[in-house]
Protein backbone atom coordinates (compact mmCIF):
# COMPACT_ATOMS: atom_id res chain seq x y z
CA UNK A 1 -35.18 -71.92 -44.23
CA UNK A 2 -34.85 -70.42 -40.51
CA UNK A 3 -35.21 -73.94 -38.89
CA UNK A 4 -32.05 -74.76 -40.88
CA UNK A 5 -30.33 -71.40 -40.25
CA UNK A 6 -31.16 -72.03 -36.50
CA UNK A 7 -29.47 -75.57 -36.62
CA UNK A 8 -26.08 -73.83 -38.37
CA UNK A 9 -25.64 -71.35 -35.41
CA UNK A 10 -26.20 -74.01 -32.50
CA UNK A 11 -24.05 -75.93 -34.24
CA UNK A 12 -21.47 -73.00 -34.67
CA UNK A 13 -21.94 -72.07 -31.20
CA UNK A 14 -21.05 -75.45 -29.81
CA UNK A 15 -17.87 -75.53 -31.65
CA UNK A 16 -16.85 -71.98 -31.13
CA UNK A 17 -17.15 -73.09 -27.06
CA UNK A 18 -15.72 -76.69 -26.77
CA UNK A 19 -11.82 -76.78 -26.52
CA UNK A 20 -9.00 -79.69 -26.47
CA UNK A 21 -7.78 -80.50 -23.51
CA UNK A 22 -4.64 -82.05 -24.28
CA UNK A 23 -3.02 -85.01 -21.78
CA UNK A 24 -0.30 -86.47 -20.85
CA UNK A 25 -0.05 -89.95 -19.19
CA UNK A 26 3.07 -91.29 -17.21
CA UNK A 27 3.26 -94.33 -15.33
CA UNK A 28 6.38 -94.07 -12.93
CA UNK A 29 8.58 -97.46 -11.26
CA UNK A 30 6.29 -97.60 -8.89
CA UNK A 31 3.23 -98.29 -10.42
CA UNK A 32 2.06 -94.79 -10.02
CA UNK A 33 -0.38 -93.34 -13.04
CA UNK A 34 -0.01 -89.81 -14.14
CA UNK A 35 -1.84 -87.57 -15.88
CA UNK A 36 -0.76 -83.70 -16.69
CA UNK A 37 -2.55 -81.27 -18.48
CA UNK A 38 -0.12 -79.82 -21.23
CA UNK A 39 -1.59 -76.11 -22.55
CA UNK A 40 -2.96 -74.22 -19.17
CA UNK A 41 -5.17 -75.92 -16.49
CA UNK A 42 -8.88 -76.29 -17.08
CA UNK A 43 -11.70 -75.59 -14.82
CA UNK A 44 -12.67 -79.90 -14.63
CA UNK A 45 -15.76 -81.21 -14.35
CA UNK A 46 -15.56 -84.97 -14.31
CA UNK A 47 -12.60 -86.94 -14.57
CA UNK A 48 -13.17 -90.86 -15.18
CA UNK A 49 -11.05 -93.52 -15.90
CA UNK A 50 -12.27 -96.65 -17.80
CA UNK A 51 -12.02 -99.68 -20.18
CA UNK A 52 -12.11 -99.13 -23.81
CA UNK A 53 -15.52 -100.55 -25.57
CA UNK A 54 -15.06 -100.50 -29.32
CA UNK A 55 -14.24 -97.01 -31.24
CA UNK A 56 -14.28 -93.30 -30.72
CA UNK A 57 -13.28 -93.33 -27.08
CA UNK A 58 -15.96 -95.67 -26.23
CA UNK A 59 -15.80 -96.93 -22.43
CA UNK A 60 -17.35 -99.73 -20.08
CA UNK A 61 -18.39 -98.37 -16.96
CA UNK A 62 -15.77 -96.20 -15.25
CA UNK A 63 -13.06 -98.24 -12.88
CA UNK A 64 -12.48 -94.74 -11.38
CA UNK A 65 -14.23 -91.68 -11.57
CA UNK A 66 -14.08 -88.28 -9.46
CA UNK A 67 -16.34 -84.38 -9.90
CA UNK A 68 -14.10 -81.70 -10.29
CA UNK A 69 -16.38 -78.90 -9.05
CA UNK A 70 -14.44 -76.67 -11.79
CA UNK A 71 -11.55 -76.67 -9.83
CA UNK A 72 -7.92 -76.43 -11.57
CA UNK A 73 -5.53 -78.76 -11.07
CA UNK A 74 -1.95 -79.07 -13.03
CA UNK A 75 -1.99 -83.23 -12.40
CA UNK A 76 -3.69 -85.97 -10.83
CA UNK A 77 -2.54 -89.55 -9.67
CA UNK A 78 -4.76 -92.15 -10.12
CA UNK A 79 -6.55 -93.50 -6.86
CA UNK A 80 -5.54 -89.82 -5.39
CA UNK A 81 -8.57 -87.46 -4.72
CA UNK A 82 -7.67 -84.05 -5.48
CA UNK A 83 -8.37 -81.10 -3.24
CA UNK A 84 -11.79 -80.08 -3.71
CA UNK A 85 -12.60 -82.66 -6.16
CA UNK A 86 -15.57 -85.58 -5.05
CA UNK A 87 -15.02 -89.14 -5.57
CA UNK A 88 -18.34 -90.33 -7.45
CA UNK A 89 -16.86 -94.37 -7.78
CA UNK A 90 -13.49 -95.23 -5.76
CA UNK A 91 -10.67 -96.50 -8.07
CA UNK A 92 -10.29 -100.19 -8.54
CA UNK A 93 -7.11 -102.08 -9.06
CA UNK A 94 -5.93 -101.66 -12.94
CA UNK A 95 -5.07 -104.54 -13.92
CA UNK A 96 -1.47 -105.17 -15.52
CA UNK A 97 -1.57 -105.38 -19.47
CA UNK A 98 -5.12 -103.80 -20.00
CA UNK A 99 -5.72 -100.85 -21.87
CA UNK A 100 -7.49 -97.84 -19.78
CA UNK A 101 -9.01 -94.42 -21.30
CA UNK A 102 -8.34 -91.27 -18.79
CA UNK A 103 -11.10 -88.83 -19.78
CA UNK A 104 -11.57 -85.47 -18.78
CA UNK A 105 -14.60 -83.11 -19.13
CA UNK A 106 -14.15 -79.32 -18.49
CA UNK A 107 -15.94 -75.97 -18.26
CA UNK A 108 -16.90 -74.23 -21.43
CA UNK A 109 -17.01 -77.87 -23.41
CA UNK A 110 -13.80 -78.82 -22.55
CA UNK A 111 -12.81 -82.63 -23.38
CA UNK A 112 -9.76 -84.70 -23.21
CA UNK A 113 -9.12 -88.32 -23.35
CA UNK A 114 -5.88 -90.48 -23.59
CA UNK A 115 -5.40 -94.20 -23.65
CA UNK A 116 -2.59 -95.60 -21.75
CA UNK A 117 -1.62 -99.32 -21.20
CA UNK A 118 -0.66 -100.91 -17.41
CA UNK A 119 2.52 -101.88 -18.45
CA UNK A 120 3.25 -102.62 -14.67
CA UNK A 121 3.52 -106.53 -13.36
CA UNK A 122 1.13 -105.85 -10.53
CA UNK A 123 -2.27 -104.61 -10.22
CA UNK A 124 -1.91 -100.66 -9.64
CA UNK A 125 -4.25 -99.88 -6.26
CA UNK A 126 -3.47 -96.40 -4.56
């Protein structure tokens, strides 16, 4: 009985200290992609930007991705590099009509992820 009393409070534990981090995606006349954070700014991790692969929030392997180093930003352009942040894969061009994920992953179990569509009629390279 305390094996499954043991799994209950990890599992409590783990949802007690993850937290939405909510997103907001904007894609301006210029091509340029967006993201704000809407409710505070979190301490990031990883941010990574990729194709969708089936459901859930599913990716194929990231077409940008950067390391936070629990800095707090309030935005970040795609293709930018943040102060403080590392680039772990330079961006590629996003490619007009596909469907992209932007994912963050912050301190304390902090996730957000939104899907946004190049609606632009050029490939978006910063």
């Amino acid at each position: 009985m305390s094996k499954y009393f043991s799994v209950i409070i990890v599992g409590l534990f783990l949802v007690a200290c993850s937290y939405e981090i909510e997103l907001d995606v904007k894609i301006d006349s210029e091509c340029n992609v967006d993201v704000a954070f809407l409710k505070g700014l979190p301490q990031i991790d990883y941010v990574l930007v990729a194709e969708p692969k089936g459901e859930g929030f599913a990716y194929n392997e990231p077409v940008w991705e950067i390391n936070g180093n629990y800095k707090k930003v309030a935005s970040i352009r795609y293709g930018q590099l943040p102060e403080g942040f590392d680039e772990a894969f330079k961006p590629l061009p996003l490619v007009p009509g596909k469907s992209y994920y932007f994912v963050v992953k912050g301190s304390g179990g902090g996730f957000g992820a939104v899907e946004f569509v190049n609606k632009c009629l050029t490939s978006v390279v910063t």
